[in-house]
N, C-alpha and C. Protein backbone atom coordinates (compact mmCIF):
# COMPACT_ATOMS: atom_id res chain seq x y z
N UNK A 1 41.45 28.08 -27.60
CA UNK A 1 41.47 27.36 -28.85
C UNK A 1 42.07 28.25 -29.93
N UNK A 2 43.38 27.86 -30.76
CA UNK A 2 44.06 27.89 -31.41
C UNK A 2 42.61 28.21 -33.34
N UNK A 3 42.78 29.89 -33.83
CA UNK A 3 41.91 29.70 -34.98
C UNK A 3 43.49 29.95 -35.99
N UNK A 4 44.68 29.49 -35.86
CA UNK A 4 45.43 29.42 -36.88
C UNK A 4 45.13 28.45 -37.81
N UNK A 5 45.35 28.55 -39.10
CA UNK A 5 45.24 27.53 -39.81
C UNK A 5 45.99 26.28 -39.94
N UNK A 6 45.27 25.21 -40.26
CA UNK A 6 46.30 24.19 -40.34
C UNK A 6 47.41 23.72 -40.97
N UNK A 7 48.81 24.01 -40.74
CA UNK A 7 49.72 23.83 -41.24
C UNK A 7 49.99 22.03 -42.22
N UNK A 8 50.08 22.24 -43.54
CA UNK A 8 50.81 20.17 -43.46
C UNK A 8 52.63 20.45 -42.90
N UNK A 9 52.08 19.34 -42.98
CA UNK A 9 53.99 18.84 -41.55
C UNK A 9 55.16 19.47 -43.14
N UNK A 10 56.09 20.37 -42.71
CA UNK A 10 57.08 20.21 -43.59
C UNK A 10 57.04 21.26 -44.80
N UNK A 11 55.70 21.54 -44.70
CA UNK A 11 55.26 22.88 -45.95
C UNK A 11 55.46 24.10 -45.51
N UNK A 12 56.13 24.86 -46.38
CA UNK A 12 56.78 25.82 -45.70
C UNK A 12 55.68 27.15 -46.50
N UNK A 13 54.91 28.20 -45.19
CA UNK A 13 54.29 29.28 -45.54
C UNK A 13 54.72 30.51 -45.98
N UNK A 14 54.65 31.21 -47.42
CA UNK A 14 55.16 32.16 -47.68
C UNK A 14 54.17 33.29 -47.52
N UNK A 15 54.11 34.56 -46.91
CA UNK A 15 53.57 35.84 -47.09
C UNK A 15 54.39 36.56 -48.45
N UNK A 16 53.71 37.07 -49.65
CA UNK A 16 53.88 37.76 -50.03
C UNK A 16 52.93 39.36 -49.99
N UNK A 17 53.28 40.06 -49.50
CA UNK A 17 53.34 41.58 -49.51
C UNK A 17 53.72 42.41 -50.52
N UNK A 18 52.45 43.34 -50.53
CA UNK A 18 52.73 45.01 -51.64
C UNK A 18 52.28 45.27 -50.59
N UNK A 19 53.15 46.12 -49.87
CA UNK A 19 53.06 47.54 -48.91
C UNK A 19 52.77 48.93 -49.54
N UNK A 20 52.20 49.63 -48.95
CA UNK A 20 52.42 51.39 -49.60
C UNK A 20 52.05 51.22 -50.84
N UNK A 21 52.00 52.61 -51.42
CA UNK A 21 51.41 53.03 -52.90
C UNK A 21 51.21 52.15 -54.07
N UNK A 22 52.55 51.26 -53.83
CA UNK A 22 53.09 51.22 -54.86
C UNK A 22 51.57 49.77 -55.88
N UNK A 23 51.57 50.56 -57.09
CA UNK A 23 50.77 49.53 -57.71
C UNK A 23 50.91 48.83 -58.64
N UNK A 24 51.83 48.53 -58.70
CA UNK A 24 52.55 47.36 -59.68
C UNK A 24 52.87 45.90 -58.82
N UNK A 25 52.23 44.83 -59.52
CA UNK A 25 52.20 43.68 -58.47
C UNK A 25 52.59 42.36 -59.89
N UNK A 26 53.12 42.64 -60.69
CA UNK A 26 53.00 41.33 -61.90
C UNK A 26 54.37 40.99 -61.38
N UNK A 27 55.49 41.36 -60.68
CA UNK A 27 56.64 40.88 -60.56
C UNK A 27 56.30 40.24 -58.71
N UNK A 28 55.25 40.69 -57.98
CA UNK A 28 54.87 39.84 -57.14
C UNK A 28 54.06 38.84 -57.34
N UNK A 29 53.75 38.78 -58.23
CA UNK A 29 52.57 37.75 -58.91
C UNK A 29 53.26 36.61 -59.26
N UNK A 30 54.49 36.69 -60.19
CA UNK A 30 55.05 35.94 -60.54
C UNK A 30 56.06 35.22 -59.83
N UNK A 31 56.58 35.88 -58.44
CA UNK A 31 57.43 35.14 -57.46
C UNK A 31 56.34 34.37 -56.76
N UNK A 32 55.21 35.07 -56.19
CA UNK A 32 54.10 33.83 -55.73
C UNK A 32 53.88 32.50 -56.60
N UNK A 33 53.60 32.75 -57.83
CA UNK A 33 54.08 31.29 -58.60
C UNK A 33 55.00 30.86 -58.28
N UNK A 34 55.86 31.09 -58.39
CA UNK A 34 57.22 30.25 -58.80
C UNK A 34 57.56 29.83 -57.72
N UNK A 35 56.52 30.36 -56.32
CA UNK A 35 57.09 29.55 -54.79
C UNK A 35 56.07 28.77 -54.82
N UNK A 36 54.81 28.79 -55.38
CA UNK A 36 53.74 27.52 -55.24
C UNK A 36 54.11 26.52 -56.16
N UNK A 37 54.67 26.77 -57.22
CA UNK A 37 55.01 25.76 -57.75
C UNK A 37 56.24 24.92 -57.15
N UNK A 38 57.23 25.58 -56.58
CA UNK A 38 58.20 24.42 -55.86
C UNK A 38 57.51 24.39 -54.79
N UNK A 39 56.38 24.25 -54.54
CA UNK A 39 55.37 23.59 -52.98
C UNK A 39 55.46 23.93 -52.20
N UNK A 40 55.79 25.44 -51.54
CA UNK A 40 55.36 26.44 -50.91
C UNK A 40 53.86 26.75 -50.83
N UNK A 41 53.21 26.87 -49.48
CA UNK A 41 52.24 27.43 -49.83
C UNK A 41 52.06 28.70 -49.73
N UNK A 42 51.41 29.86 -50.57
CA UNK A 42 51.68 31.24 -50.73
C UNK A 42 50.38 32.13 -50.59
N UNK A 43 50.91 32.40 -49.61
CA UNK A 43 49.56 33.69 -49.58
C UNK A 43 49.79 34.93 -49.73
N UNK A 44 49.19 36.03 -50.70
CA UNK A 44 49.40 36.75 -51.13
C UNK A 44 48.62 37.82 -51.20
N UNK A 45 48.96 39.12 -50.22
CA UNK A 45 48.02 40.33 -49.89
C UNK A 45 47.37 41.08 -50.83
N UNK A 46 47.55 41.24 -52.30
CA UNK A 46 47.32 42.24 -53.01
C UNK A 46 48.09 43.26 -52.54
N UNK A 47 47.87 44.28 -53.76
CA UNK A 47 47.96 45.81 -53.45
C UNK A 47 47.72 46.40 -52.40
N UNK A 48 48.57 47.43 -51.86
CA UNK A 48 48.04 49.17 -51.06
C UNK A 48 47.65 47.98 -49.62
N UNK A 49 48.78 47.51 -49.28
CA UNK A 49 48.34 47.19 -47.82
C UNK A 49 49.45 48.32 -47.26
N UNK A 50 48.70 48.33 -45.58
CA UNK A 50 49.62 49.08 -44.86
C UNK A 50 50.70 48.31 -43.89
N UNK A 51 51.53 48.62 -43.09
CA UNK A 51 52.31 47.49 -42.48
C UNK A 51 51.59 46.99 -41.70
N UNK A 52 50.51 47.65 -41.07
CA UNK A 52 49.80 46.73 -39.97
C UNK A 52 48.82 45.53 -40.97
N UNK A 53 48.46 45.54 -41.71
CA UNK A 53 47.79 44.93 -42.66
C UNK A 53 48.66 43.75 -43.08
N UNK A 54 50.05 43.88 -42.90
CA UNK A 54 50.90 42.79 -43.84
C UNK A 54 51.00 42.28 -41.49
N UNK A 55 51.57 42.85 -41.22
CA UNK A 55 51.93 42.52 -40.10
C UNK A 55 50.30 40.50 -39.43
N UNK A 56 49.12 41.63 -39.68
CA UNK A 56 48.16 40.77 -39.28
C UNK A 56 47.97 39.79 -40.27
N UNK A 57 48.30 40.29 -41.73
CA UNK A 57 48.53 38.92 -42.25
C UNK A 57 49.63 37.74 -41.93
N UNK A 58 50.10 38.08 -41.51
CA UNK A 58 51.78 36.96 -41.34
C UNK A 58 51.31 36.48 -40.05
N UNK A 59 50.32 36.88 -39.00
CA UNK A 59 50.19 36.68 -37.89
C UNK A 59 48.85 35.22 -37.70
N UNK A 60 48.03 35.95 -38.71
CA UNK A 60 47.05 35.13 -39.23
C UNK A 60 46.93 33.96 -39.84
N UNK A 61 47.99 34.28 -40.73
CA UNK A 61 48.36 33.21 -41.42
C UNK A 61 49.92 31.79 -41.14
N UNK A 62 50.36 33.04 -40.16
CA UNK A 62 51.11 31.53 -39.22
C UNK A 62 52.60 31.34 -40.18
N UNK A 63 52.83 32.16 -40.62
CA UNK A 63 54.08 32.07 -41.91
C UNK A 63 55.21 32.01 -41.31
N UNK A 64 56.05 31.23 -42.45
CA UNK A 64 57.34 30.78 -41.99
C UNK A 64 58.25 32.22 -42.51
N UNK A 65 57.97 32.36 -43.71
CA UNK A 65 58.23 33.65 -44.53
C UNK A 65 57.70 34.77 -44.52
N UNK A 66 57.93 36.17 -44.52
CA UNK A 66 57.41 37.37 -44.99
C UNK A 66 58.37 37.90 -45.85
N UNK A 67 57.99 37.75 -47.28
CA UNK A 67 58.29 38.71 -48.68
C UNK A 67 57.77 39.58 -48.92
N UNK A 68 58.60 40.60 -48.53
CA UNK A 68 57.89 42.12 -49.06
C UNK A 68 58.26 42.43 -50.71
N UNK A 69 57.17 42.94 -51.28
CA UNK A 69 57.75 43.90 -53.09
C UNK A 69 57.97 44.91 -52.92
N UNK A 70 58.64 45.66 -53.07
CA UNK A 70 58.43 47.21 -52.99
C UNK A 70 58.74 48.01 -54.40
N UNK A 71 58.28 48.23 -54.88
CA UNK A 71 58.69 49.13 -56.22
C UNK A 71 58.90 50.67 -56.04
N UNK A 72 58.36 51.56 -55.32
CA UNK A 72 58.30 52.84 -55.00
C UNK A 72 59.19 53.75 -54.57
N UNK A 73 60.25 52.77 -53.81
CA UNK A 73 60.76 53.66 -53.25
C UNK A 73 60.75 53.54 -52.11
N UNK A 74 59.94 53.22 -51.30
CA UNK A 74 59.36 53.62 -49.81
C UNK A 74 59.84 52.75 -49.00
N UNK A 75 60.82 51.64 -49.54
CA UNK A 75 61.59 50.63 -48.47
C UNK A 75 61.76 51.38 -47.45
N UNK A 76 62.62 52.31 -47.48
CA UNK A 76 63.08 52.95 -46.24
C UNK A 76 62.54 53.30 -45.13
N UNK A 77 60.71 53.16 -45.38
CA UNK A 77 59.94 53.76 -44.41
C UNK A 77 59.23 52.89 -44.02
N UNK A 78 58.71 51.74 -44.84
CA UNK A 78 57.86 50.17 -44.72
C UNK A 78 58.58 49.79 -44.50
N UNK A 79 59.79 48.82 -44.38
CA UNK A 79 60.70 48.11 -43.65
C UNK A 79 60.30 47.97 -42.48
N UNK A 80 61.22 48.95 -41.82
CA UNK A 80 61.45 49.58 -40.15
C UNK A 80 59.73 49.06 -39.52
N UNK A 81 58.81 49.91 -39.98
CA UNK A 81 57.77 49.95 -39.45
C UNK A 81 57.24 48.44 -39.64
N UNK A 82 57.02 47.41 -40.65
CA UNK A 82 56.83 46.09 -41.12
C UNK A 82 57.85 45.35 -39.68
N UNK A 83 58.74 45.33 -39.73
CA UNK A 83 59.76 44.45 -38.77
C UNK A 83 60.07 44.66 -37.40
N UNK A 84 59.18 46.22 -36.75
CA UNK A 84 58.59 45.98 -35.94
C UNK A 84 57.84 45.61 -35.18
N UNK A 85 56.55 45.57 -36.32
CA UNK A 85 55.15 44.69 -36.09
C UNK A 85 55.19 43.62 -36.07
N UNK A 86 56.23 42.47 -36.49
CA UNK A 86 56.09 41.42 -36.61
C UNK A 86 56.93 41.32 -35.43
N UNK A 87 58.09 42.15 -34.81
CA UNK A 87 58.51 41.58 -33.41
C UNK A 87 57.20 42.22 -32.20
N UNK A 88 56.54 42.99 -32.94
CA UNK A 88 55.93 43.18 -31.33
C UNK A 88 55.30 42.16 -31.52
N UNK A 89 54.88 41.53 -32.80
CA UNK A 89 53.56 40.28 -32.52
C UNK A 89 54.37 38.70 -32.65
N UNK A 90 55.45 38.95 -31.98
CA UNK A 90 56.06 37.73 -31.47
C UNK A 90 56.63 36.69 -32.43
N UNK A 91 56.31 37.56 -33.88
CA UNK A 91 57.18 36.74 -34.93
C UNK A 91 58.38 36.61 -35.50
N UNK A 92 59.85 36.33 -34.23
CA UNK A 92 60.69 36.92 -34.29
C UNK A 92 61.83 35.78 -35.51
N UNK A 93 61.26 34.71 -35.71
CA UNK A 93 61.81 33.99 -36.23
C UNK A 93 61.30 33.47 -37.53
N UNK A 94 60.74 34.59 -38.26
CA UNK A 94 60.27 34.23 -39.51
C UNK A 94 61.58 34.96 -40.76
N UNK A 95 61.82 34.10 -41.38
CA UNK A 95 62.73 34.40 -42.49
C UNK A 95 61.94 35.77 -43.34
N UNK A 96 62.34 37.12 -43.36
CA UNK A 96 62.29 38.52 -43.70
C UNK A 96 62.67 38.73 -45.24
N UNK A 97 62.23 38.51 -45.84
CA UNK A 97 63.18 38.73 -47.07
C UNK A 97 62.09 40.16 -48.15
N UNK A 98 63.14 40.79 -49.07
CA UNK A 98 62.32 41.93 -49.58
C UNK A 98 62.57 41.91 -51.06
N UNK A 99 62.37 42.02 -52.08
CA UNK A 99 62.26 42.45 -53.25
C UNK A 99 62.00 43.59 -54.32
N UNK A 100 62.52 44.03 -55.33
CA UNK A 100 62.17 45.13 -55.86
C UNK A 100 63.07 46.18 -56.12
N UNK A 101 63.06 47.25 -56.28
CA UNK A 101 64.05 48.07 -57.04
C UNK A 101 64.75 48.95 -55.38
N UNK A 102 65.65 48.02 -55.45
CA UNK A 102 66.56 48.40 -54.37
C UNK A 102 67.89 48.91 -54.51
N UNK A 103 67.97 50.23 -54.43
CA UNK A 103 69.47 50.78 -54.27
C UNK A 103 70.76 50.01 -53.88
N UNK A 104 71.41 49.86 -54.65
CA UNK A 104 72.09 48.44 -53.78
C UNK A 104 72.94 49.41 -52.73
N UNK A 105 72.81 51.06 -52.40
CA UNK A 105 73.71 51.99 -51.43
C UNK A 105 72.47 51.63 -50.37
N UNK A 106 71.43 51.26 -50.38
CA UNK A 106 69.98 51.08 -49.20
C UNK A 106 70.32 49.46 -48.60
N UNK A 107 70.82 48.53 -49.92
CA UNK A 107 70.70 47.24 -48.79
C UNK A 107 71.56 47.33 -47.42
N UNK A 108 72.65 47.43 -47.37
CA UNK A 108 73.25 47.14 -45.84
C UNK A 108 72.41 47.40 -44.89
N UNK A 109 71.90 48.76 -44.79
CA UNK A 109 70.69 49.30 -44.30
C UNK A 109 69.58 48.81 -44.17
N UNK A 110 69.00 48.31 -45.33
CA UNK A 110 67.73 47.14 -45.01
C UNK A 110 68.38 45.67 -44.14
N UNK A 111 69.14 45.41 -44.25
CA UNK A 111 70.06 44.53 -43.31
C UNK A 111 69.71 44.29 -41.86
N UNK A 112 70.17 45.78 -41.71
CA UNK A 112 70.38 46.53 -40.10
C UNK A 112 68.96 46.67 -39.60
N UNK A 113 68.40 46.95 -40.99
CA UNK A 113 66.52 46.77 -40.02
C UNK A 113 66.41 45.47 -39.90
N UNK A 114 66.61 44.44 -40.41
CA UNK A 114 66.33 43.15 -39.91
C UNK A 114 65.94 41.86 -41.03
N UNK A 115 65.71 42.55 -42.37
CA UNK A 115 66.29 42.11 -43.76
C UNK A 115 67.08 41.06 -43.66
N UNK A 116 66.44 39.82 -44.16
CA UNK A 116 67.49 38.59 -44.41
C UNK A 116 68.12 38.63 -45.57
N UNK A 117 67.33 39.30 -46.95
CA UNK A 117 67.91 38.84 -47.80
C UNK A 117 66.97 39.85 -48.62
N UNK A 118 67.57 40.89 -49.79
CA UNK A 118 67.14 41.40 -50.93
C UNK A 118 67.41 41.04 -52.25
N UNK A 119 66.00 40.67 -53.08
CA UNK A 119 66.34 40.01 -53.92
C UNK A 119 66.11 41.57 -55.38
N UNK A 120 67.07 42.10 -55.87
CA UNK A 120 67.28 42.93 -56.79
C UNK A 120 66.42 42.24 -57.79
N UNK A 121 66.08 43.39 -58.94
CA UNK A 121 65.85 42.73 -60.65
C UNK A 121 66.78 42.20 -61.21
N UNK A 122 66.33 41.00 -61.94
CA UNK A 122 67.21 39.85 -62.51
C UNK A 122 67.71 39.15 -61.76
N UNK A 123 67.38 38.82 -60.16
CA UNK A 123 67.55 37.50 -59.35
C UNK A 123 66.96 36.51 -59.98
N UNK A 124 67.07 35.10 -60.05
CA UNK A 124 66.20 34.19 -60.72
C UNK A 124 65.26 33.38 -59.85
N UNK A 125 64.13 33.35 -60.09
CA UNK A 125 63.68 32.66 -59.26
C UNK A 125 63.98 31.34 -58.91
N UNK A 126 64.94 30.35 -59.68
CA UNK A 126 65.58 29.34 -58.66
C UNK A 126 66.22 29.94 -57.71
N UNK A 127 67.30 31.27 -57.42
CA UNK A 127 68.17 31.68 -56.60
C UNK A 127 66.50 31.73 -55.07
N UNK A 128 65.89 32.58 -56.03
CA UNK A 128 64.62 32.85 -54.66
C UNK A 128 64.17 31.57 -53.46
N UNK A 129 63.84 30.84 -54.21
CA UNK A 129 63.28 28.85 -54.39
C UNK A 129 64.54 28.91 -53.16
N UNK A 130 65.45 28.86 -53.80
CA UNK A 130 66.56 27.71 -53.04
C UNK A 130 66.95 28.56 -51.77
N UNK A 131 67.22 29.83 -51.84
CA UNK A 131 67.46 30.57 -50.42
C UNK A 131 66.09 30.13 -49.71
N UNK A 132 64.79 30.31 -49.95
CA UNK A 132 63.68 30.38 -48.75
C UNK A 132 64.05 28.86 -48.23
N UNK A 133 64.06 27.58 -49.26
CA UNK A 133 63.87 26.44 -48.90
C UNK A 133 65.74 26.11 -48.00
N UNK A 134 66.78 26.84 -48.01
CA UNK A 134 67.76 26.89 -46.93
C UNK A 134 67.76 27.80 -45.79
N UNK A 135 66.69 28.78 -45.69
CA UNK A 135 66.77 29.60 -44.73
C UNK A 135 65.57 30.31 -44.05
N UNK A 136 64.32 28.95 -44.19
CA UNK A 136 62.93 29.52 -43.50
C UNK A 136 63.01 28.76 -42.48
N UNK A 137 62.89 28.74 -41.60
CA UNK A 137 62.87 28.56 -40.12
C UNK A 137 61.99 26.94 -39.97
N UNK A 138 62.40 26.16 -39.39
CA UNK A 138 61.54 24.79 -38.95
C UNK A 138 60.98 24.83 -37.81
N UNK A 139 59.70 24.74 -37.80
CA UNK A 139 58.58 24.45 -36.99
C UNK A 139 58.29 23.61 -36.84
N UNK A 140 58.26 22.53 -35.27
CA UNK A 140 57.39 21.54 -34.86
C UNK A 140 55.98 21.96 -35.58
């Protein structure tokens, strides 16, 4: 017996993630709005998780999406380790996307780890909205 939660038909699940140190979360706060309000449903880790922590959330929670924030710095090291956990735990087809103060010399690189899409400061959250709702994965 299946303890995932119950999906509605067509609603698409967002993970938002703060990985590592970093403790600034009002610019993850505010993309979690702005995806519940275009009718996403959004679940959202808090602060100072580790990747296995975001990993069992996305697993738990059955998500179409995993949005990472990163403010720190530490992409380079949460990434890799984040996008492994979610292929060892069989979530190979969830739309990856990351946010936050990203080197734009680091994206190609976040790419190559498995990065769908980095959303820099001053993306708008319609740009956010409209990429997840063209490029999160459909589930029977």
């Amino acid at each position: 017996m299946s303890t995932s939660p119950k999906v509605e038909p067509n609603k698409i699940r967002v993970l938002v993630a703060k990985p590592g140190l970093d403790g600034h979360d009002r610019g993850a706060k505010v993309i979690a709005r702005a995806l519940r309000d275009a009718g996403f449903e959004v679940i959202y880790t808090g602060l100072h998780q580790t990747p296995e922590m975001v990993v069992n959330a996305a697993v738990e929670e059955d998500v179409h999406v995993v949005g990472l924030s990163i403010l720190s710095g530490a992409h380079n090291a949460l990434v890799p380790e984040i996008k492994e956990g979610l292929n060892k735990a069989g979530l190979t087809d969830c739309l990856f996307v990351l946010g936050g103060i990203i080197p734009d010399e680091d994206i190609p690189e976040m790419k190559k780890q498995g990065v769908d899409m980095v959303f820099t400061p001053g993306t708008s959250l319609t740009d956010v909205v409209e990429y997840i709702k063209k490029n999160a994965p459909v589930r029977a």
